[in-house]
N, C-alpha and C. Protein backbone atom coordinates (compact mmCIF):
# COMPACT_ATOMS: atom_id res chain seq x y z
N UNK A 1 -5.37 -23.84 19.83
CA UNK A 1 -4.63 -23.58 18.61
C UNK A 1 -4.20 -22.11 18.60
N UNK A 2 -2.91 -22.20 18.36
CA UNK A 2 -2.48 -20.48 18.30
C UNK A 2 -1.93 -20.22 16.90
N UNK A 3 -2.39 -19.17 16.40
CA UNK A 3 -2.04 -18.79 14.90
C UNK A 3 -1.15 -17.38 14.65
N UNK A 4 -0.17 -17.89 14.17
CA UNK A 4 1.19 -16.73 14.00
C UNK A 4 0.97 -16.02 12.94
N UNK A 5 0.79 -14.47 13.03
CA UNK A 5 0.92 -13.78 11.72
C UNK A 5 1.74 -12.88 11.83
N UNK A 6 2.64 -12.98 10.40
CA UNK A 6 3.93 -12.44 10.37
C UNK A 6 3.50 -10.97 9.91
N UNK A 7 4.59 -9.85 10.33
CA UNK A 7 4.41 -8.42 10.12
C UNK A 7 4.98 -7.82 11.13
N UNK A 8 4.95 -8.57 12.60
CA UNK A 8 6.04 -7.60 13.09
C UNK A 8 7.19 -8.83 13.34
N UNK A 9 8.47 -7.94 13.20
CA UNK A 9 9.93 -9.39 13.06
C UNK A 9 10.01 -10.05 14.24
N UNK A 10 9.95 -9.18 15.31
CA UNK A 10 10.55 -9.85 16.79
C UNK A 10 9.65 -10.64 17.10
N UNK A 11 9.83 -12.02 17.79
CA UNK A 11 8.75 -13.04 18.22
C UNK A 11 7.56 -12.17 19.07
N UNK A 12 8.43 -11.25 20.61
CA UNK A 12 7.84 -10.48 20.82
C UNK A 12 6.94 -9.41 20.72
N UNK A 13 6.78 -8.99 19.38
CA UNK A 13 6.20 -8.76 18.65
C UNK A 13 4.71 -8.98 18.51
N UNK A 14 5.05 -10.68 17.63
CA UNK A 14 3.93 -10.72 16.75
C UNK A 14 2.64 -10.75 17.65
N UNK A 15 1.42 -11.00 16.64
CA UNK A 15 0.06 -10.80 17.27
C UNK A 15 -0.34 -12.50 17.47
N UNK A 16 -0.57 -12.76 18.65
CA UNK A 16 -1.13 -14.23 18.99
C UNK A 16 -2.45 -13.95 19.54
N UNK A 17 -2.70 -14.79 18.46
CA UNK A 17 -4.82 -14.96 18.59
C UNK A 17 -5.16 -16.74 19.34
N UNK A 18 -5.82 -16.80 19.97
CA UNK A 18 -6.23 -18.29 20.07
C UNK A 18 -7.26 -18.23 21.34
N UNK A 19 -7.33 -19.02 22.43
CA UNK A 19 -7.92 -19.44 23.66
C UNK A 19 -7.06 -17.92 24.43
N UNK A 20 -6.44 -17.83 24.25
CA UNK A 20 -5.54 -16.63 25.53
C UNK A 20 -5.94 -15.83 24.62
N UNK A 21 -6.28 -14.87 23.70
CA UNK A 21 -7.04 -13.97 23.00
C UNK A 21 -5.69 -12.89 23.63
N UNK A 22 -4.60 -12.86 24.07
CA UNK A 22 -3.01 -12.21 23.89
C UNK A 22 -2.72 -11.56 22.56
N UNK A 23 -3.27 -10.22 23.03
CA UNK A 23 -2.37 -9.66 21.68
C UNK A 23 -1.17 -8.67 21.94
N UNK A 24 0.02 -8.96 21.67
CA UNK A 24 1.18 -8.68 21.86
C UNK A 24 1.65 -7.32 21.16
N UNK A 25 1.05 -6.72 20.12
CA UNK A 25 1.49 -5.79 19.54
C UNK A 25 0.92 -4.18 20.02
N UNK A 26 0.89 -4.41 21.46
CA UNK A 26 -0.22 -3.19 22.05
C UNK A 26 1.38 -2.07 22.74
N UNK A 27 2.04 -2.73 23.00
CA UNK A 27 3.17 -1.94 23.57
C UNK A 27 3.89 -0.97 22.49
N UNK A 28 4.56 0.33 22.78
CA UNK A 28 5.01 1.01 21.89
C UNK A 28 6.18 0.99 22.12
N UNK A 29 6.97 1.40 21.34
CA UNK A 29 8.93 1.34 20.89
C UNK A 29 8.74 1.97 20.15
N UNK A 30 10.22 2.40 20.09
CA UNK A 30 10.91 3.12 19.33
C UNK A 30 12.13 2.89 18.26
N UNK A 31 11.94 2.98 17.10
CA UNK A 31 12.06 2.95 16.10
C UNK A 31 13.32 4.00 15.31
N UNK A 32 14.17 3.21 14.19
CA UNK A 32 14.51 4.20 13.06
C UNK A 32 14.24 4.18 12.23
N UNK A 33 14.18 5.62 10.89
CA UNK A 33 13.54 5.55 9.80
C UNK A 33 14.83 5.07 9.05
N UNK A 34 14.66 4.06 8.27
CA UNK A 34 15.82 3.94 6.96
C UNK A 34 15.36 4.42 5.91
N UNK A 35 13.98 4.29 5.11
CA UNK A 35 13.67 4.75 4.08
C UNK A 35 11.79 5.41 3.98
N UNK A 36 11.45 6.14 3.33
CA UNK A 36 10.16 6.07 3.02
C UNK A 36 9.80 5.93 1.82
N UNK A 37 8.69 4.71 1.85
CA UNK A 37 7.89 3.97 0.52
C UNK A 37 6.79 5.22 -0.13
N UNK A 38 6.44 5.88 0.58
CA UNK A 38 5.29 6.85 -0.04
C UNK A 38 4.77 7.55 0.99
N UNK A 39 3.60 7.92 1.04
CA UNK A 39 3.28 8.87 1.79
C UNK A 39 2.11 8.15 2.82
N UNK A 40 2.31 6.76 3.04
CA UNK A 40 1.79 5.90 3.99
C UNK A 40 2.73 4.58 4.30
N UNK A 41 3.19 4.35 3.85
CA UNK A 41 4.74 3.63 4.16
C UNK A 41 5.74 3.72 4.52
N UNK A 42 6.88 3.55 5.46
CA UNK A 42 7.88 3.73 5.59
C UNK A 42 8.80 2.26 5.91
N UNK A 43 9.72 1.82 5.73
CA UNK A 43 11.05 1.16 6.09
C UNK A 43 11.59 1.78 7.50
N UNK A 44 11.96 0.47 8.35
CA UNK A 44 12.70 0.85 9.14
C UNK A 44 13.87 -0.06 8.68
N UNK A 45 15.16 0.67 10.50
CA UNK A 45 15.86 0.16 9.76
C UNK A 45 16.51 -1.24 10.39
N UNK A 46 15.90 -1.87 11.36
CA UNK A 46 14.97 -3.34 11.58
C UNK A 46 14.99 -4.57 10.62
N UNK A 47 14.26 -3.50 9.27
CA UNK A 47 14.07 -4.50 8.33
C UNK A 47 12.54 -4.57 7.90
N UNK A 48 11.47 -4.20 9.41
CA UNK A 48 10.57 -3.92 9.10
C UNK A 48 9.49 -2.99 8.29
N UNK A 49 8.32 -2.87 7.61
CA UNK A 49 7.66 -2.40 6.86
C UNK A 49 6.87 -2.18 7.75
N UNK A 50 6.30 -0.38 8.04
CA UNK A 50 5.24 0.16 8.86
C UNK A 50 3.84 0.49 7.96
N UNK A 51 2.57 0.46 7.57
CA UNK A 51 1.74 1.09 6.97
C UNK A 51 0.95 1.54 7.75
N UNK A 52 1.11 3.35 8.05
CA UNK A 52 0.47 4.10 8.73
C UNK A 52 -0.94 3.46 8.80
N UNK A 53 -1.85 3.55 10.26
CA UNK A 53 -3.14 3.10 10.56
C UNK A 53 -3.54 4.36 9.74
N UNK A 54 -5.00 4.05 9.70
CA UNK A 54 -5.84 5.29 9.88
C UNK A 54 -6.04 6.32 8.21
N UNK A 55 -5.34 5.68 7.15
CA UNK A 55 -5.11 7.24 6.61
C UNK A 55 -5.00 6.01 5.04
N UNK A 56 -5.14 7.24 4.13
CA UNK A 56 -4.65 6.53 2.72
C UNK A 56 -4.11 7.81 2.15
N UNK A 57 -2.96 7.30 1.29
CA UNK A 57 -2.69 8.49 0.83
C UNK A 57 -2.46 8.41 -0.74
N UNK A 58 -2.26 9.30 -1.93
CA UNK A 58 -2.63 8.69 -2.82
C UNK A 58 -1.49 7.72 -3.48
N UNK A 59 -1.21 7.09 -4.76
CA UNK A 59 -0.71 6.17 -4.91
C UNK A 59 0.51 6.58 -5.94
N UNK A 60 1.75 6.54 -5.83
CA UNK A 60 2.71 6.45 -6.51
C UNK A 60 3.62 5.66 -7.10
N UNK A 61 3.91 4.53 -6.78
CA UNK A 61 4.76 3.61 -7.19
C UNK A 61 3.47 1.45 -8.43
N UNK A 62 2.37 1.96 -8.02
CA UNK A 62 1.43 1.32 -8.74
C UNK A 62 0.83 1.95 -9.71
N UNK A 63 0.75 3.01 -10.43
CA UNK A 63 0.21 3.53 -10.92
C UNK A 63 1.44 4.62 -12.27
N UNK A 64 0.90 5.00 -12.97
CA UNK A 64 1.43 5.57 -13.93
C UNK A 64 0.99 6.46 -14.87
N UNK A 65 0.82 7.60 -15.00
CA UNK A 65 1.92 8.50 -13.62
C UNK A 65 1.41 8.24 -12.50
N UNK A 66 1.87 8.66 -11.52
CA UNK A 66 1.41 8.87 -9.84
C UNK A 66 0.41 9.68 -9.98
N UNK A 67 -1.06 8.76 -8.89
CA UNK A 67 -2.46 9.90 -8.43
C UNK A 67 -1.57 11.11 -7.95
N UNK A 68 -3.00 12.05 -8.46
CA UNK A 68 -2.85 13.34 -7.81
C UNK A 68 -2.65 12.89 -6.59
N UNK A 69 -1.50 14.41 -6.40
CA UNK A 69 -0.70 14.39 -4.76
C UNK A 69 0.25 13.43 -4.37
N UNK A 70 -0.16 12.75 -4.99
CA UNK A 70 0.92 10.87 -4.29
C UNK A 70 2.39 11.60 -4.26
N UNK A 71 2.67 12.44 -5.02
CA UNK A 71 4.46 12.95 -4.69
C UNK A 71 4.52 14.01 -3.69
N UNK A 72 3.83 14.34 -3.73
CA UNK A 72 3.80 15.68 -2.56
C UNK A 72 3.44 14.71 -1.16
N UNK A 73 2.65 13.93 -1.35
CA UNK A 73 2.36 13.11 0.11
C UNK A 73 3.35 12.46 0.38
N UNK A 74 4.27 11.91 -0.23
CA UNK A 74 5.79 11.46 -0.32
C UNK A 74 6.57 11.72 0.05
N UNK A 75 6.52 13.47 -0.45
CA UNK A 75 7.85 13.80 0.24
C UNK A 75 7.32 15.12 1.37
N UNK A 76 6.13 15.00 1.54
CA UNK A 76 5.80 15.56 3.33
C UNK A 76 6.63 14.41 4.03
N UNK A 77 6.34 13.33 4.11
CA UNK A 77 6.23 12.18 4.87
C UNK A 77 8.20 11.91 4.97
N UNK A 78 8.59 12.18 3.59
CA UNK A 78 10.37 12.32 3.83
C UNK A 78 10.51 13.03 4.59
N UNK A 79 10.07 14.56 4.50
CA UNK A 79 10.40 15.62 5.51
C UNK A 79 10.35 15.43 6.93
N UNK A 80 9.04 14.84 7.37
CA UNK A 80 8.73 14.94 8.85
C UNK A 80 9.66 13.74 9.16
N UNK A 81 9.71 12.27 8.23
CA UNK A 81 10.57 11.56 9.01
C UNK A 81 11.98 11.32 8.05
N UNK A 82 12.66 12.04 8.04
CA UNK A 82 14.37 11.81 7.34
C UNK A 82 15.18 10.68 7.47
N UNK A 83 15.51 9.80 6.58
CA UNK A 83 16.49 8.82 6.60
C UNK A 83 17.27 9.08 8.53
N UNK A 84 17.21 8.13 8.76
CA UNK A 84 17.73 8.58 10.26
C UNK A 84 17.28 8.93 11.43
N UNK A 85 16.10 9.34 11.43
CA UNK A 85 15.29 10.03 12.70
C UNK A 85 14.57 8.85 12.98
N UNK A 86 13.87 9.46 14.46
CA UNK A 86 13.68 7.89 15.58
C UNK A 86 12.12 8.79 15.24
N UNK A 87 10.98 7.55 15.18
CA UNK A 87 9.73 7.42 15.84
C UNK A 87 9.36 6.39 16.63
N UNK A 88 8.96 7.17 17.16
CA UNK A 88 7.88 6.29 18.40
C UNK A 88 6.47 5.70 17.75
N UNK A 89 6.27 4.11 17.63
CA UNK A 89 5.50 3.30 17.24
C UNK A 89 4.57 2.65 18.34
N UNK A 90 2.98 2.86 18.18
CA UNK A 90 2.21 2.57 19.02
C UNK A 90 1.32 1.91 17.83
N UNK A 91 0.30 1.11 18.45
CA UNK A 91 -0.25 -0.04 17.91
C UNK A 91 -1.93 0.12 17.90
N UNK A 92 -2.45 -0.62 17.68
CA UNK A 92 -4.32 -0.85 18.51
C UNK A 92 -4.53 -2.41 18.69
N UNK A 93 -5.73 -2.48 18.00
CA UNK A 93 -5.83 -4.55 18.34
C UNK A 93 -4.70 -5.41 17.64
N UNK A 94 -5.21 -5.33 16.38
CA UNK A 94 -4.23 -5.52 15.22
C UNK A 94 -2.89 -4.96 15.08
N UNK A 95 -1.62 -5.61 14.66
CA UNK A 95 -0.95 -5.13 13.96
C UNK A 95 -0.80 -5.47 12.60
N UNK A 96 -1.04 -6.37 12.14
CA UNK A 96 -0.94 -7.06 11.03
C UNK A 96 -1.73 -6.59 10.10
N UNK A 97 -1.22 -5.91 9.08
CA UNK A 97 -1.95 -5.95 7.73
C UNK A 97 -2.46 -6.83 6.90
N UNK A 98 -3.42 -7.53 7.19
CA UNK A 98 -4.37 -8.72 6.44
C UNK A 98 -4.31 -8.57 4.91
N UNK A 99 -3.66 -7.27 4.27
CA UNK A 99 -4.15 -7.66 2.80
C UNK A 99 -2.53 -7.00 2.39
N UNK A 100 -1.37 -7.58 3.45
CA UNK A 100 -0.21 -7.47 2.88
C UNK A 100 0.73 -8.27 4.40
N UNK A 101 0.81 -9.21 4.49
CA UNK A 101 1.43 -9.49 6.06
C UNK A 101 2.83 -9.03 6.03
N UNK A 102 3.30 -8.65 5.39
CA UNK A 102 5.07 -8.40 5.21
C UNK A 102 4.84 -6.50 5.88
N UNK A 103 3.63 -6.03 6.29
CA UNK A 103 3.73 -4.99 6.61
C UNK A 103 3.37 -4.78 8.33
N UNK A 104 3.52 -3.90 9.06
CA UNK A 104 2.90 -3.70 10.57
C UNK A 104 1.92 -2.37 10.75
N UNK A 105 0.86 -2.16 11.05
CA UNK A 105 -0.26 -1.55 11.19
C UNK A 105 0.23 -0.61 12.56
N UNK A 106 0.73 0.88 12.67
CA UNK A 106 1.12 1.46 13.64
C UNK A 106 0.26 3.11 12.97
N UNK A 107 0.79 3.68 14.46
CA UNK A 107 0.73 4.77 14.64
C UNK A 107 2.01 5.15 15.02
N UNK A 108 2.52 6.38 14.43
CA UNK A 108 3.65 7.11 14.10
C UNK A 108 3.60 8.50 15.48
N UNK A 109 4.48 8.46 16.00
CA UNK A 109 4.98 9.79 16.55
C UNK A 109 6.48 10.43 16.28
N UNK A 110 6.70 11.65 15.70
CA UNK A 110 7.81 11.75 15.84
C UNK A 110 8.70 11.74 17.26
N UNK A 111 10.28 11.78 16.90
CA UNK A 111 10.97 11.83 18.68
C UNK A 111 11.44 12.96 18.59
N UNK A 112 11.36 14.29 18.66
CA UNK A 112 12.41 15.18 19.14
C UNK A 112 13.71 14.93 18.91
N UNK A 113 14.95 15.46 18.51
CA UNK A 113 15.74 15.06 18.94
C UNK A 113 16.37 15.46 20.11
N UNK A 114 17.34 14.90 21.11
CA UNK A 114 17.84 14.92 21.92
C UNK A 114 16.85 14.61 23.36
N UNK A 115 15.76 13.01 22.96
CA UNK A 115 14.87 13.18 23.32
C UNK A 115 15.21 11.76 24.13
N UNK A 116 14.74 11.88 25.64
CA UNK A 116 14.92 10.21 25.65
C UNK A 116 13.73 9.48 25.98
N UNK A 117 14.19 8.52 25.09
CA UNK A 117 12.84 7.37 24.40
C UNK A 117 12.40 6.75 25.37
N UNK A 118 12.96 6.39 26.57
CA UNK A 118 12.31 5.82 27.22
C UNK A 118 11.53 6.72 28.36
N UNK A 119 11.32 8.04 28.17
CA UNK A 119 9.97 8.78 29.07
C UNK A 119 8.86 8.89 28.03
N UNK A 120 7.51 8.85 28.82
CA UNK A 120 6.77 9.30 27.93
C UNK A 120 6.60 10.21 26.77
N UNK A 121 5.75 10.21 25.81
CA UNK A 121 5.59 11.02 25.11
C UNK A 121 6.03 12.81 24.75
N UNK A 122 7.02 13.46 23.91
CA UNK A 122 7.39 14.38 24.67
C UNK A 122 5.78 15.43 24.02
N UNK A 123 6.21 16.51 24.62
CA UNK A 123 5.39 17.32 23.85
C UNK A 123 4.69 17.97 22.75
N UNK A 124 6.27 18.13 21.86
CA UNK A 124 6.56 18.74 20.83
C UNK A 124 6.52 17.66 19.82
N UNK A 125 6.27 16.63 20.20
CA UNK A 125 6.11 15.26 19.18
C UNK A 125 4.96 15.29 17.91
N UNK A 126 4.94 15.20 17.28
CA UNK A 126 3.89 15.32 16.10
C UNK A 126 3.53 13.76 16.29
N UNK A 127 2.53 13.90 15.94
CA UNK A 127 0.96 11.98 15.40
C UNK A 127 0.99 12.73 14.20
N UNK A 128 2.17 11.43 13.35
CA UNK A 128 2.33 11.64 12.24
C UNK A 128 0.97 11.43 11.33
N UNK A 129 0.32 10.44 12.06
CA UNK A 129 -0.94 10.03 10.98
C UNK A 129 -2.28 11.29 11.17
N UNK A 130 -2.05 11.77 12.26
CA UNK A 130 -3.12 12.64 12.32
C UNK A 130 -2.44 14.26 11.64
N UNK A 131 -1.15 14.44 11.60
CA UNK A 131 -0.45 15.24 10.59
C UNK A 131 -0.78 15.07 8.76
N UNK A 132 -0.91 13.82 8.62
CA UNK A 132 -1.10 13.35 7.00
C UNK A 132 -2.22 13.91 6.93
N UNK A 133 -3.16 13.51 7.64
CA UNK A 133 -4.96 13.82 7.14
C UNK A 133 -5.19 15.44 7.12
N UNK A 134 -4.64 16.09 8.42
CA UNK A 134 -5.34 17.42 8.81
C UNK A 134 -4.29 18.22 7.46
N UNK A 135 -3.27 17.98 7.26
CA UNK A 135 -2.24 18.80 6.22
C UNK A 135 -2.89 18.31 4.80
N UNK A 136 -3.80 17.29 4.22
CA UNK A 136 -4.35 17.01 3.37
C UNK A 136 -3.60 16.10 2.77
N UNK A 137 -2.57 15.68 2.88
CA UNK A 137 -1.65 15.10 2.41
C UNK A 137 -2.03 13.35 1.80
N UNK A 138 -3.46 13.28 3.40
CA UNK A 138 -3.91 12.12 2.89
C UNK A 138 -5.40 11.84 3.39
N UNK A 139 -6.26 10.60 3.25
CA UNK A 139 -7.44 10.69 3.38
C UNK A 139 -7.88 9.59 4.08
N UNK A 140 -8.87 9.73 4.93
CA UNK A 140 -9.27 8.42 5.60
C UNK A 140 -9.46 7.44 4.36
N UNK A 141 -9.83 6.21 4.51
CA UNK A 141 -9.68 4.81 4.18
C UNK A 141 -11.27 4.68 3.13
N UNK A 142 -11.33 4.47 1.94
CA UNK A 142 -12.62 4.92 1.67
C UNK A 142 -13.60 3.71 2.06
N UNK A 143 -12.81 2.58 2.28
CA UNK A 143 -13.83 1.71 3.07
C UNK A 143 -13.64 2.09 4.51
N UNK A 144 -14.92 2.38 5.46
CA UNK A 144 -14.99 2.90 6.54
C UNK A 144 -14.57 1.78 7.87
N UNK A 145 -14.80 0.43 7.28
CA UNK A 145 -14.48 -0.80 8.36
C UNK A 145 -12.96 -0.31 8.73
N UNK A 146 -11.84 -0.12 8.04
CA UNK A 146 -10.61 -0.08 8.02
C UNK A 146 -10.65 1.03 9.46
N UNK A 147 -11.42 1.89 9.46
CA UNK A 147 -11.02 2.78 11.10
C UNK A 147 -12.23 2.62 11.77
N UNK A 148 -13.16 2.04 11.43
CA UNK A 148 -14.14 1.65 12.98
C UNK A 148 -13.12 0.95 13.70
N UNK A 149 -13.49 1.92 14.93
CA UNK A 149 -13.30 0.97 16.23
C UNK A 149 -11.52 1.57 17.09
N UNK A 150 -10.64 1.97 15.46
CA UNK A 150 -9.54 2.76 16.35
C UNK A 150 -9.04 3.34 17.45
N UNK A 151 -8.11 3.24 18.11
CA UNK A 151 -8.11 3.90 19.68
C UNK A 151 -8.05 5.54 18.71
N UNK A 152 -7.74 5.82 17.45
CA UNK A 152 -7.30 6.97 18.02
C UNK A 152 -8.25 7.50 16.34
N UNK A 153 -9.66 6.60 16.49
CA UNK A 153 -10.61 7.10 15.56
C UNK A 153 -11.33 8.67 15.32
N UNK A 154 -11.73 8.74 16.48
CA UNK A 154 -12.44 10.14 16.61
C UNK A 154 -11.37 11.58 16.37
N UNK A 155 -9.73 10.96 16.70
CA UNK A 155 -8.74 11.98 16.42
C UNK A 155 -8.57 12.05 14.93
N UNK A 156 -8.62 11.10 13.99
CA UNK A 156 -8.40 10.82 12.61
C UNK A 156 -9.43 11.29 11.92
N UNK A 157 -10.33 11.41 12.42
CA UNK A 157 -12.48 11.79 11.63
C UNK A 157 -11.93 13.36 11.61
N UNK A 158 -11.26 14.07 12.52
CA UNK A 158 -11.15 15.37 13.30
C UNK A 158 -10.62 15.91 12.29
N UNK A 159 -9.12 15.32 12.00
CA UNK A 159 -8.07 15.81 11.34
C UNK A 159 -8.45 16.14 10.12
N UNK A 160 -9.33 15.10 9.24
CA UNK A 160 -10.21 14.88 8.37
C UNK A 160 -10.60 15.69 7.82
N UNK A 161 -11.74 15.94 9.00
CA UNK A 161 -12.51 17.29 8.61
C UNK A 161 -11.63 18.50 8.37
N UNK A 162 -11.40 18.43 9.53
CA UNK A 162 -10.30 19.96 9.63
C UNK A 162 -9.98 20.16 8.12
N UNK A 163 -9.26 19.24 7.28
CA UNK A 163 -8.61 19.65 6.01
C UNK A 163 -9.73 19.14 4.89
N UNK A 164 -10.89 19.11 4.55
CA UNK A 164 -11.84 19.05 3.84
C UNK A 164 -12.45 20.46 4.72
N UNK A 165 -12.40 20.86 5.89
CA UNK A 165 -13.52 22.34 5.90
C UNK A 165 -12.66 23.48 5.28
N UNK A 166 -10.90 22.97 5.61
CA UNK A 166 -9.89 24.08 5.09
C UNK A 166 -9.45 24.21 3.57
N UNK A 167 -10.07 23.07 2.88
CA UNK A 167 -9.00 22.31 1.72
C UNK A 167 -8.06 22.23 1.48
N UNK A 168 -7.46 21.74 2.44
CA UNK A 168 -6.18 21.22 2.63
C UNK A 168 -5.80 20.46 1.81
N UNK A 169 -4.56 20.72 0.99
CA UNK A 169 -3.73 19.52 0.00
C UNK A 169 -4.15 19.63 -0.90
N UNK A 170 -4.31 18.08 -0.83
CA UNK A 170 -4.93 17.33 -2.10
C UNK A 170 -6.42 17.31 -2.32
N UNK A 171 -7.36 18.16 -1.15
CA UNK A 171 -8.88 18.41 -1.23
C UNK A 171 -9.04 19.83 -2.43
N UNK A 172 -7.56 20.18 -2.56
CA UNK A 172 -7.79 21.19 -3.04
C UNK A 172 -7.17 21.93 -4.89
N UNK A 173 -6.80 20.53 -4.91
CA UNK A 173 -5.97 20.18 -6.41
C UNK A 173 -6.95 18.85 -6.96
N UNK A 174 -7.11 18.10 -6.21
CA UNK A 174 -7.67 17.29 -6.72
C UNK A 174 -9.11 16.77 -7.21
N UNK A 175 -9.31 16.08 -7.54
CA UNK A 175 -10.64 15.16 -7.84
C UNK A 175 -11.37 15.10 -6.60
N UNK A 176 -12.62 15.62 -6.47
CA UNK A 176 -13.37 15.32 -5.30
C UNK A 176 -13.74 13.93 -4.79
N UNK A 177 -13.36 13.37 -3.94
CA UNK A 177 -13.55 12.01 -3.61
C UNK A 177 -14.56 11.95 -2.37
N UNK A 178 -15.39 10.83 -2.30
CA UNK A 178 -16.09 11.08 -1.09
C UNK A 178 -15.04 10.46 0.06
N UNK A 179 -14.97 11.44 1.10
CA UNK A 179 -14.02 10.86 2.49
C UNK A 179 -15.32 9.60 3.41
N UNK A 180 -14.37 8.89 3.84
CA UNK A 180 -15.35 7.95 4.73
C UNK A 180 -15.57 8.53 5.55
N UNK A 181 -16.66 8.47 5.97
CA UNK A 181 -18.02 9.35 6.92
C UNK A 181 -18.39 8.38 7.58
């Protein structure tokens, strides 16, 4: 029995679980930004919905007014990625967001421009998600299951710290929250 869960569009894509234990969403591409939802969301322009791995940031569009920071984490996240600019999308086990399937579970790199997408990684590329945490902008996951086990866990704990030892952001306007430890 093979079970389809929707979140990324292309067949190629999606994540297939069954007897072949094939998970398809391990390869990275490259991507455009059409819009950003908040300061852990973005629109491509695909059609698809990305929700940064690794990170929470606070909440603006559920809430009223917006948590502390949620607009400033907003529009970091406009800045680094602008209506128009290409990221590079990498994955882990999962892509699928279990408690929203209309979304895809990635890791963000910016592209340089004048960069070509199909060589590796360039240098000057920012890990947008490890940018959110260490700039304070946002916070690990306060349930800790959500990043056990991450390829790129021990980089996200790092960033973490870094901006709770610096008070970075929102560690430093806001309500003390406990970070997942």
């Amino acid at each position: 029995m093979i079970l389809l869960l929707s979140g990324c569009p292309a067949v190629d894509r999606l994540p297939l679980f069954g007897d072949s234990g094939v998970e398809l969403c391990s390869s990275q591409r490259t991507e455009t930004v059409m819009a950003v939802v908040d300061g852990d969301t973005l629109d491509l322009e695909s059609g698809e919905r990305i929700r940064l791995l690794g990170l929470d940031t606070p909440e603006v569009h559920s809430v009223d007014p917006p948590d502390c920071y949620g607009v400033e984490a907003s529009n970091a996240l406009k800045a680094l990625l602008p209506v128009g600019s290409e990221i590079r999308l990498t994955f882990d086990v999962e892509c699928v967001d279990t408690t929203d399937s209309a979304r895809t579970l990635a890791y963000a790199h910016t592209v340089p421009e004048e960069t070509d997408t199909a060589l590796d990684e360039p240098e000057d590329s920012i890990f947008v998600n490890e940018y959110l945490l260490e700039e304070g902008y946002a916070r690990l996951p306060e349930n800790c299951s959500f990043i056990a086990g991450l390829v790129h866990e021990d980089t996200l704990r790092r960033a973490a710290q870094r901006a709770v030892d610096g008070g970075a952001g929102l560690r430093s306007v806001c309500e003390n929250q406990a970070e997942c430890e």
